[in-house]
C-alpha atoms as a PDB file:
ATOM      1  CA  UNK A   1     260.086-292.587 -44.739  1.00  0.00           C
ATOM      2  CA  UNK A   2     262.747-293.691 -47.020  1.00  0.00           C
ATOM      3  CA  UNK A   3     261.982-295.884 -50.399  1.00  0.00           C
ATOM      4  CA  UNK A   4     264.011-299.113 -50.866  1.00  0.00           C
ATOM      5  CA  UNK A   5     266.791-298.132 -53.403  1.00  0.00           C
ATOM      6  CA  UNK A   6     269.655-299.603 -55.205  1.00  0.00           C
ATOM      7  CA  UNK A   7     271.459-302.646 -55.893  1.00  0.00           C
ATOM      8  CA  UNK A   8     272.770-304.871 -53.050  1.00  0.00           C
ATOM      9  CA  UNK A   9     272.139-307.995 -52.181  1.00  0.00           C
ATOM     10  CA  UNK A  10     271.648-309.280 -48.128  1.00  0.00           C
ATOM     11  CA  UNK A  11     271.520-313.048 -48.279  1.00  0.00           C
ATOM     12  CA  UNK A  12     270.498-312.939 -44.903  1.00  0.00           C
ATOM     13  CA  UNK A  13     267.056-311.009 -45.907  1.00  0.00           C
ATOM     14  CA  UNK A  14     266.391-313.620 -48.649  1.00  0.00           C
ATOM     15  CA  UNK A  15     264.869-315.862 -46.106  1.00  0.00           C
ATOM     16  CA  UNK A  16     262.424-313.003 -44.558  1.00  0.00           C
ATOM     17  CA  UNK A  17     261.516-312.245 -48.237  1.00  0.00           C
ATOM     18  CA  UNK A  18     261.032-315.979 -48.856  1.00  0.00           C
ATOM     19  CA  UNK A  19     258.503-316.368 -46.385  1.00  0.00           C
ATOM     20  CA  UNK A  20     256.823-313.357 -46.915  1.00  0.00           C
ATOM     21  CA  UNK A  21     256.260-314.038 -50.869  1.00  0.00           C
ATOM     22  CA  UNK A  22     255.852-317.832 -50.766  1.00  0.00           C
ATOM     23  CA  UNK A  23     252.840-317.466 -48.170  1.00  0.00           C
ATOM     24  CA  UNK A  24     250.868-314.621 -50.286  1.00  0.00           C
ATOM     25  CA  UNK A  25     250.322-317.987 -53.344  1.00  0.00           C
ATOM     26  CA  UNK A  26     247.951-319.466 -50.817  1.00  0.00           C
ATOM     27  CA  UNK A  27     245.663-316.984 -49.847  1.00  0.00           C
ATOM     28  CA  UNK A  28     245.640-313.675 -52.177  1.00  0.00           C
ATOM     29  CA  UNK A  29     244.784-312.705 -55.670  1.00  0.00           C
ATOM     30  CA  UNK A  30     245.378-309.667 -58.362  1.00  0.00           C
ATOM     31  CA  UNK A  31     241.656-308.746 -58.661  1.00  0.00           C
ATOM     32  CA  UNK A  32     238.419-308.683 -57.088  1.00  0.00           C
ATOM     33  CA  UNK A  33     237.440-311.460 -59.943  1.00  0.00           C
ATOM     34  CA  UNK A  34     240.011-313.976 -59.147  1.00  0.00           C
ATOM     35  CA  UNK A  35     240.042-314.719 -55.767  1.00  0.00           C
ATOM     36  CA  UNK A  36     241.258-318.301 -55.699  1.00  0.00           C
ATOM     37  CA  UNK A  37     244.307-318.923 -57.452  1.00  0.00           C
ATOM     38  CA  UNK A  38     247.040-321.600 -57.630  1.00  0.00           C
ATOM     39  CA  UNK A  39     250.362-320.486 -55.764  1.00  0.00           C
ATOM     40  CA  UNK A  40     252.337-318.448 -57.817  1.00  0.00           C
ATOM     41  CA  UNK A  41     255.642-320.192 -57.130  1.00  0.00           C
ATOM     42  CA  UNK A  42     257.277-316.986 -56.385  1.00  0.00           C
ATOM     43  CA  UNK A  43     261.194-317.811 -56.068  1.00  0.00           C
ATOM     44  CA  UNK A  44     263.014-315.761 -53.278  1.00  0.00           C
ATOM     45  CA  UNK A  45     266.167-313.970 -53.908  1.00  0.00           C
ATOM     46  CA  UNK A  46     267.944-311.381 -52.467  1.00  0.00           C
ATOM     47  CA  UNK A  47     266.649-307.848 -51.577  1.00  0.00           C
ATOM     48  CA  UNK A  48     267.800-305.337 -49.831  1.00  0.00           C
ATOM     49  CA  UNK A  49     267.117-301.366 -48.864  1.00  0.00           C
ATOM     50  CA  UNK A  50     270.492-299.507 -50.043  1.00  0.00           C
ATOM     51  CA  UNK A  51     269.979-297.574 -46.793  1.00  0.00           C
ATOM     52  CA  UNK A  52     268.981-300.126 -44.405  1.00  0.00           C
ATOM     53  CA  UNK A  53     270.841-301.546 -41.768  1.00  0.00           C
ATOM     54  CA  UNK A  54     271.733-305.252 -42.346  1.00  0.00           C
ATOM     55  CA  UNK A  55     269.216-307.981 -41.355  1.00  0.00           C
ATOM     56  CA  UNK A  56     270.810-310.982 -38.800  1.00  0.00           C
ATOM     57  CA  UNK A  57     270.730-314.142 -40.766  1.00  0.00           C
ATOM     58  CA  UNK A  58     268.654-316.616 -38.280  1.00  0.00           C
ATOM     59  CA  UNK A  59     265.953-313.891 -37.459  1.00  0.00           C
ATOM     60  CA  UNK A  60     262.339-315.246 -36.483  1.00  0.00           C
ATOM     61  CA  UNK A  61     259.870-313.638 -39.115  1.00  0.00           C
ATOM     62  CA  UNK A  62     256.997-315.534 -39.995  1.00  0.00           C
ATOM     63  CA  UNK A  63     255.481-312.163 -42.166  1.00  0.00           C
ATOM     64  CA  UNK A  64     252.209-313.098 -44.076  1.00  0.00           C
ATOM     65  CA  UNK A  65     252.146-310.724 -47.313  1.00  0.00           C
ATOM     66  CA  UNK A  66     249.464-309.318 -50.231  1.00  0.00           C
ATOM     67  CA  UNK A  67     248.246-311.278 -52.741  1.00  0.00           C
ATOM     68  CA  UNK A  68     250.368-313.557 -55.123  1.00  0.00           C
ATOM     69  CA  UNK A  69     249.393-312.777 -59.297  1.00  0.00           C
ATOM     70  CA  UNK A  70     249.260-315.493 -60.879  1.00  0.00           C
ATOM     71  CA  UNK A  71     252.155-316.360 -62.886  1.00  0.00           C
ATOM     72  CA  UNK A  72     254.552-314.134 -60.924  1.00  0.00           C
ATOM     73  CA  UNK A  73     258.110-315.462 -60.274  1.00  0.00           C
ATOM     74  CA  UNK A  74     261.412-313.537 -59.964  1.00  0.00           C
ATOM     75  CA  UNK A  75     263.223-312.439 -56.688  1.00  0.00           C
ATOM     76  CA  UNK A  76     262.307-309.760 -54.042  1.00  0.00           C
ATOM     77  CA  UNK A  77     264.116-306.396 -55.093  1.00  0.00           C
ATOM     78  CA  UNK A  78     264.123-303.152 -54.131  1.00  0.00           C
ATOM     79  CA  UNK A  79     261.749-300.654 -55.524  1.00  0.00           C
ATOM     80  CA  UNK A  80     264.225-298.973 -58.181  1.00  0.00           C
ATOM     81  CA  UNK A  81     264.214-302.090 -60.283  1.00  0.00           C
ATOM     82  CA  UNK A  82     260.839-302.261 -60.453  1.00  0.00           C
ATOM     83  CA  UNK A  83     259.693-301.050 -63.949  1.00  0.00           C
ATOM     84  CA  UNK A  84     256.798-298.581 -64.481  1.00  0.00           C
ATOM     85  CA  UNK A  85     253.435-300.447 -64.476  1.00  0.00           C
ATOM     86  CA  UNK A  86     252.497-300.747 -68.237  1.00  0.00           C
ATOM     87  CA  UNK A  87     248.618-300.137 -68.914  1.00  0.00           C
ATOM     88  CA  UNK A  88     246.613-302.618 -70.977  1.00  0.00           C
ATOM     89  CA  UNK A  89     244.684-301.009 -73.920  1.00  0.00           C
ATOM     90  CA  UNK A  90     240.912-301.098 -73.838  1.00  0.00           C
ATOM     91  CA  UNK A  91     238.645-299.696 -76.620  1.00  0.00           C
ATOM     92  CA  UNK A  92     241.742-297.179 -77.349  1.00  0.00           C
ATOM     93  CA  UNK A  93     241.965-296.086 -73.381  1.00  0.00           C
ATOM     94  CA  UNK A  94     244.690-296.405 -71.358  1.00  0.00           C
ATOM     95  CA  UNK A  95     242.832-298.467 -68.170  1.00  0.00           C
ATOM     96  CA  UNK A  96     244.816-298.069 -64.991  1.00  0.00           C
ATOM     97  CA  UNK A  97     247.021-301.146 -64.251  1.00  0.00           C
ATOM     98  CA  UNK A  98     247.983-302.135 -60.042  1.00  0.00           C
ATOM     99  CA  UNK A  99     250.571-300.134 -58.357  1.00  0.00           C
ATOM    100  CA  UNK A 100     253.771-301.211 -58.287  1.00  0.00           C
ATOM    101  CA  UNK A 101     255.886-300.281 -55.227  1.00  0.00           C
ATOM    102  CA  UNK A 102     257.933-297.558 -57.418  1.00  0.00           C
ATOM    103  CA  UNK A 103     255.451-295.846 -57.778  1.00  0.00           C
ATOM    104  CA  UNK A 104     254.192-295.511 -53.965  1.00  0.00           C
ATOM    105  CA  UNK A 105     254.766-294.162 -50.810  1.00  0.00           C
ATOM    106  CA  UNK A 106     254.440-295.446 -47.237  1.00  0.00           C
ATOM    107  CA  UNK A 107     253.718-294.368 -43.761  1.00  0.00           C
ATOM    108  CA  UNK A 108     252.139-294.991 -40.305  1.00  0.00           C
ATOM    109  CA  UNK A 109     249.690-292.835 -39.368  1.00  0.00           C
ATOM    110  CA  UNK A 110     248.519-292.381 -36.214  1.00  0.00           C
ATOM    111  CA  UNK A 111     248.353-294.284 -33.227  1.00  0.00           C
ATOM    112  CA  UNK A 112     245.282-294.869 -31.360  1.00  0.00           C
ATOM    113  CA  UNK A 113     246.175-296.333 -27.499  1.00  0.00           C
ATOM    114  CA  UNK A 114     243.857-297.888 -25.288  1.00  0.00           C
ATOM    115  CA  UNK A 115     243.778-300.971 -22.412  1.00  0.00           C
ATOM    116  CA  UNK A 116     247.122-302.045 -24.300  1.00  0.00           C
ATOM    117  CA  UNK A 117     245.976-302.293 -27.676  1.00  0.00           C
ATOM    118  CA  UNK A 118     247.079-300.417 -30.654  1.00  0.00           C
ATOM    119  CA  UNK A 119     245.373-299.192 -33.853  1.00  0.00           C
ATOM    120  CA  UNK A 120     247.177-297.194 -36.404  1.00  0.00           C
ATOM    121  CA  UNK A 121     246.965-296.990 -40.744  1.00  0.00           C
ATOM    122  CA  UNK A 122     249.596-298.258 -42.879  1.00  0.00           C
ATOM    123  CA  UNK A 123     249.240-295.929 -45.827  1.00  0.00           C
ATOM    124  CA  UNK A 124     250.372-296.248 -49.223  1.00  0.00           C
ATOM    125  CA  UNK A 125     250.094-293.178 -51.356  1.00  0.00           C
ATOM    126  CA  UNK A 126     250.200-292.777 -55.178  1.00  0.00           C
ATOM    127  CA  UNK A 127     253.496-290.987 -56.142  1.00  0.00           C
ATOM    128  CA  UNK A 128     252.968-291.213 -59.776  1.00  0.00           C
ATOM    129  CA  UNK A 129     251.634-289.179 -62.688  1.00  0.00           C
ATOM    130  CA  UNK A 130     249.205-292.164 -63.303  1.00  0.00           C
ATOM    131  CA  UNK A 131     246.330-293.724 -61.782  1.00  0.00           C
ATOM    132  CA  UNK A 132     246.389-297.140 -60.284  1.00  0.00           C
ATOM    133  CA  UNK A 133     245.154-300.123 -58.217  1.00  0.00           C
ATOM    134  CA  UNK A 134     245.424-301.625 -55.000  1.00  0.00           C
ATOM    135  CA  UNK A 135     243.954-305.238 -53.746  1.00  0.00           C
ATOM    136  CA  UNK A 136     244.080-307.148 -50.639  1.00  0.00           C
ATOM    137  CA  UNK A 137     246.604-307.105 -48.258  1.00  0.00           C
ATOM    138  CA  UNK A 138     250.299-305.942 -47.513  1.00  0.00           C
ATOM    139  CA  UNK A 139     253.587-308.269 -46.383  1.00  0.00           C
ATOM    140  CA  UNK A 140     255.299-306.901 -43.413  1.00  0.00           C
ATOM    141  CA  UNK A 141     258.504-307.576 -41.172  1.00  0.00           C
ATOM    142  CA  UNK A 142     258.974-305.438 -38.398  1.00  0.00           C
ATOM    143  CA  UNK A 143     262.720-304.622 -37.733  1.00  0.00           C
ATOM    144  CA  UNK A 144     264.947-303.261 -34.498  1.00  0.00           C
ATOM    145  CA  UNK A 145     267.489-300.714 -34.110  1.00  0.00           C
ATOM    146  CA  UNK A 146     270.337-302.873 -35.100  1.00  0.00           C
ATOM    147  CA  UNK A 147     268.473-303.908 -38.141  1.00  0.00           C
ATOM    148  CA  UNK A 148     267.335-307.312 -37.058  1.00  0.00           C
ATOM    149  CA  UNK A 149     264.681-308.835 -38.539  1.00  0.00           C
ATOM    150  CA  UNK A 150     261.965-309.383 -35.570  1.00  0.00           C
ATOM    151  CA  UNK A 151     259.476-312.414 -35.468  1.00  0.00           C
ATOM    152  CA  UNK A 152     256.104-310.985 -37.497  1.00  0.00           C
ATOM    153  CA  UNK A 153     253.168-312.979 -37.578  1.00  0.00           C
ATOM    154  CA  UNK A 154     250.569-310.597 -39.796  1.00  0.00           C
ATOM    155  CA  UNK A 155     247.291-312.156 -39.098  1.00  0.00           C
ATOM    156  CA  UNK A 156     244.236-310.961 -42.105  1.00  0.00           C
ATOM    157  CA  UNK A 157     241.054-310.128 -40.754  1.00  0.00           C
ATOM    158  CA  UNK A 158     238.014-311.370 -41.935  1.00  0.00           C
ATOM    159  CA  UNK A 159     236.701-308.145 -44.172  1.00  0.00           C
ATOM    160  CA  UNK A 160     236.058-309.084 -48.327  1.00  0.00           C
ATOM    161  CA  UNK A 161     238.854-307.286 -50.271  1.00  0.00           C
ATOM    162  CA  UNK A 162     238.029-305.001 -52.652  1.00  0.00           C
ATOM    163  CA  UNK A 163     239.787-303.040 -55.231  1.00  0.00           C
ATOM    164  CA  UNK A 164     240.638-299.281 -54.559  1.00  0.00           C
ATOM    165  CA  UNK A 165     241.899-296.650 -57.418  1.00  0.00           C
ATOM    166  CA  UNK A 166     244.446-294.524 -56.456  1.00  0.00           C
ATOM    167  CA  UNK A 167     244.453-291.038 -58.695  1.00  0.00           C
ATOM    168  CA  UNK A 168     247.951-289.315 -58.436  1.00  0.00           C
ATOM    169  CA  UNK A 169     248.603-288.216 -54.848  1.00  0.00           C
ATOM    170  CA  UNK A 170     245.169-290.584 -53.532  1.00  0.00           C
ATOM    171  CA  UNK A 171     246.066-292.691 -50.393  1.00  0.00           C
ATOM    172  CA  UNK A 172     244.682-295.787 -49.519  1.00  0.00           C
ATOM    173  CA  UNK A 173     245.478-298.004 -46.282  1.00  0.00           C
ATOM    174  CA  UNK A 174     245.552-300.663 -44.047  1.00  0.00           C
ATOM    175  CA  UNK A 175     244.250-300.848 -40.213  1.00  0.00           C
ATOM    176  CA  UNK A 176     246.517-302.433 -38.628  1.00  0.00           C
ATOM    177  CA  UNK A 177     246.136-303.715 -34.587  1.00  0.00           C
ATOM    178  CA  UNK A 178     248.623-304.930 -32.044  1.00  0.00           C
ATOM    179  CA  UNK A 179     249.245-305.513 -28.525  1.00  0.00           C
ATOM    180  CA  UNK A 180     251.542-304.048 -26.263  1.00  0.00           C
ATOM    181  CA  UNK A 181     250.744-306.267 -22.892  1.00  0.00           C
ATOM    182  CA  UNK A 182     252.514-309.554 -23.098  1.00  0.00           C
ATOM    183  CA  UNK A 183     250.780-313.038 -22.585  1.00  0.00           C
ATOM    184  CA  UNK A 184     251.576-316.338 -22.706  1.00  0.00           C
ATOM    185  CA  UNK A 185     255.417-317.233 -21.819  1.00  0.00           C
ATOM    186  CA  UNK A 186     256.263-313.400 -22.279  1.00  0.00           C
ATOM    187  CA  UNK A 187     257.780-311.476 -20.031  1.00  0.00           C
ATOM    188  CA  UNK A 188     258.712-307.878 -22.417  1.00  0.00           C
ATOM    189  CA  UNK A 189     258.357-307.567 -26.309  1.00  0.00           C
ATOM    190  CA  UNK A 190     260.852-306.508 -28.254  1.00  0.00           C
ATOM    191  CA  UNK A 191     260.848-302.868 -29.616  1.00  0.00           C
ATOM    192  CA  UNK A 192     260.322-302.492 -33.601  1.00  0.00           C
ATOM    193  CA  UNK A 193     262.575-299.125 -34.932  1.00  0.00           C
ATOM    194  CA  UNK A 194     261.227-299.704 -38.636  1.00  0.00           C
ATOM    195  CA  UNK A 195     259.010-301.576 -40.820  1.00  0.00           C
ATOM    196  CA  UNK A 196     259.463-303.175 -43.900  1.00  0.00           C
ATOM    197  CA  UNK A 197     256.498-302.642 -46.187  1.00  0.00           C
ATOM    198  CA  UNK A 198     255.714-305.107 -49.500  1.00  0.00           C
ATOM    199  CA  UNK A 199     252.634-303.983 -51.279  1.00  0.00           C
ATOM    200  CA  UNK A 200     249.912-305.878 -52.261  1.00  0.00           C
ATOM    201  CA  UNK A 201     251.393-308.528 -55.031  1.00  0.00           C
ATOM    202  CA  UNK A 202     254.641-306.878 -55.585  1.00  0.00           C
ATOM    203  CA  UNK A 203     258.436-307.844 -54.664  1.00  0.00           C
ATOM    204  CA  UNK A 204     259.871-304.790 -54.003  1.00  0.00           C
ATOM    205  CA  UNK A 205     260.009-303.449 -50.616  1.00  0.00           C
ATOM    206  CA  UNK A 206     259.709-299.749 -48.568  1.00  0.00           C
ATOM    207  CA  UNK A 207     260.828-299.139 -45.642  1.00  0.00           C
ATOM    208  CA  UNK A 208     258.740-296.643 -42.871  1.00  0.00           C
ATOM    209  CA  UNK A 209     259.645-295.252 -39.031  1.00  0.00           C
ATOM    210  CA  UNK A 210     257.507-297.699 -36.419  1.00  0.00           C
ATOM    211  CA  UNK A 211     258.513-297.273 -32.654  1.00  0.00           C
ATOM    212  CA  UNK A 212     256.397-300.213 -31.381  1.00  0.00           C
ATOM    213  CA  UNK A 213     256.459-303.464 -28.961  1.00  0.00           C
ATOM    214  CA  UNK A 214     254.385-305.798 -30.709  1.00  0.00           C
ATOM    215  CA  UNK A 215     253.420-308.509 -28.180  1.00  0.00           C
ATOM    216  CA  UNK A 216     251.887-311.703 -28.627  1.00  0.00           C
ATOM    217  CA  UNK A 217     254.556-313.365 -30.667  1.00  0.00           C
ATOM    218  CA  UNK A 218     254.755-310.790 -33.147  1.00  0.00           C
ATOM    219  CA  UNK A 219     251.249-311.203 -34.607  1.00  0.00           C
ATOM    220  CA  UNK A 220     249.869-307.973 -36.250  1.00  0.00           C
ATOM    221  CA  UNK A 221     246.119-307.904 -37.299  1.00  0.00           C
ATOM    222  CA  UNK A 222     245.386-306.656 -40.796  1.00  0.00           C
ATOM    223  CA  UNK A 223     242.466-305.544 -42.507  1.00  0.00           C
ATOM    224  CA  UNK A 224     242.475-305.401 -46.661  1.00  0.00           C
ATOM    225  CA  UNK A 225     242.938-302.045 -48.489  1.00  0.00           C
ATOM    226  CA  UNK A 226     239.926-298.682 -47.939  1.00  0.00           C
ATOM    227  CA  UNK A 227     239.807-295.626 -49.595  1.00  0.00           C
ATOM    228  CA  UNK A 228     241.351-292.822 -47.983  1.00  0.00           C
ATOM    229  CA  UNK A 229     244.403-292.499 -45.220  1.00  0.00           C
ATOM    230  CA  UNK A 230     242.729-292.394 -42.117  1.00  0.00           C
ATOM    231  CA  UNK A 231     240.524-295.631 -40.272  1.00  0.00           C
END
């Protein structure tokens, strides 16, 4: 797995990012508390992985992300510019604030097969010296070997989010399910070589390994963040 890193911009990738940010307003929150929020207005920029492969401007990606905080604008960046999550002060104690991609680690664990369908974690890990949060749901794009954005239609399950504290080195995750038989118009689906992985109400981006075909138009069902790494 490699984090997002560095500088660059790919204007082509400000479009993916667009979509992804602009549709977590409707639908997601920061905490369990505040579950129905105005959109957040998020303004896409540029972003880009310093080690990625460039994106094709014109790729279909329809990604559905986490949850919007209210208030948050800025552009999509990669995970170095993200600063360290401050922590509010309560009665004179530190209280843990939400994780912020720079301070987490992704992965896919591992595949169950079966009849065609696929089930496999997405697992973010704590990385940091300091507890934190997670909330809701993930954005994702899935991307080919030439570093092509492919069409990615994340669909969210129907579970009640609910907030899960991540000590240093705690994982939580994300069941994610897919198909691999085509239907409809298809005839093959294309083959994912990574995925790009925006945590829940954050801009910044990681990258992870994911040899897939993801039929059915791209679509990707998601359930909200659980304790633990495995489903």
């Amino acid at each position: 797995m490699r984090r997002s890193n560095g500088a660059g911009r790919l204007p082509a990738l400000s479009m993916v990012v667009a979509g992804v940010l602009m549709a977590s307003a409707a639908c997601g929150s920061a905490t369990p508390a505040q579950r129905d929020i105005s959109p957040a207005g998020n303004a896409a920029g540029d972003a880009r992985s310093a080690d990625a492969a460039p994106i094709a401007a014109g790729s279909a990606v329809t990604a559905m992300p986490g949850n919007a905080a209210p208030g948050t604008a800025g552009e999509a960046r990669p995970a170095s510019a993200v600063p360290a999550a401050g922590a509010a002060t309560l009665s004179g104690a530190a209280a843990p604030g939400r994780c912020r991609t720079g301070a987490l680690s992704a992965r896919v664990g591992r595949v169950d097969a079966g009849a065609g369908q696929r089930y496999a974690p997405l697992v973010l890990t704590n990385g940091s010296t300091r507890t934190c949060w997670v909330y809701g749901f993930p954005g994702l794009v899935t991307i080919d070997r030439n570093g092509d954005a492919l069409r990615t239609r994340p669909r969210r399950e129907n579970v009640r989010p609910q907030r899960v504290t991540l000590r240093p080195g705690a994982s939580a995750h994300f069941r994610m399910h897919w198909t691999e038989v085509p239907s409809g118009w298809e005839t093959a689906c294309p083959a994912s070589a990574r995925l790009m992985v925006i945590p829940p109400d954050e801009t910044a981006y990681l990258t992870v390994p994911f040899s897939a075909r993801v039929c059915d138009d791209g679509r990707i069902d998601l359930t909200p963040a659980a304790p633990g790494a495995r489903l």
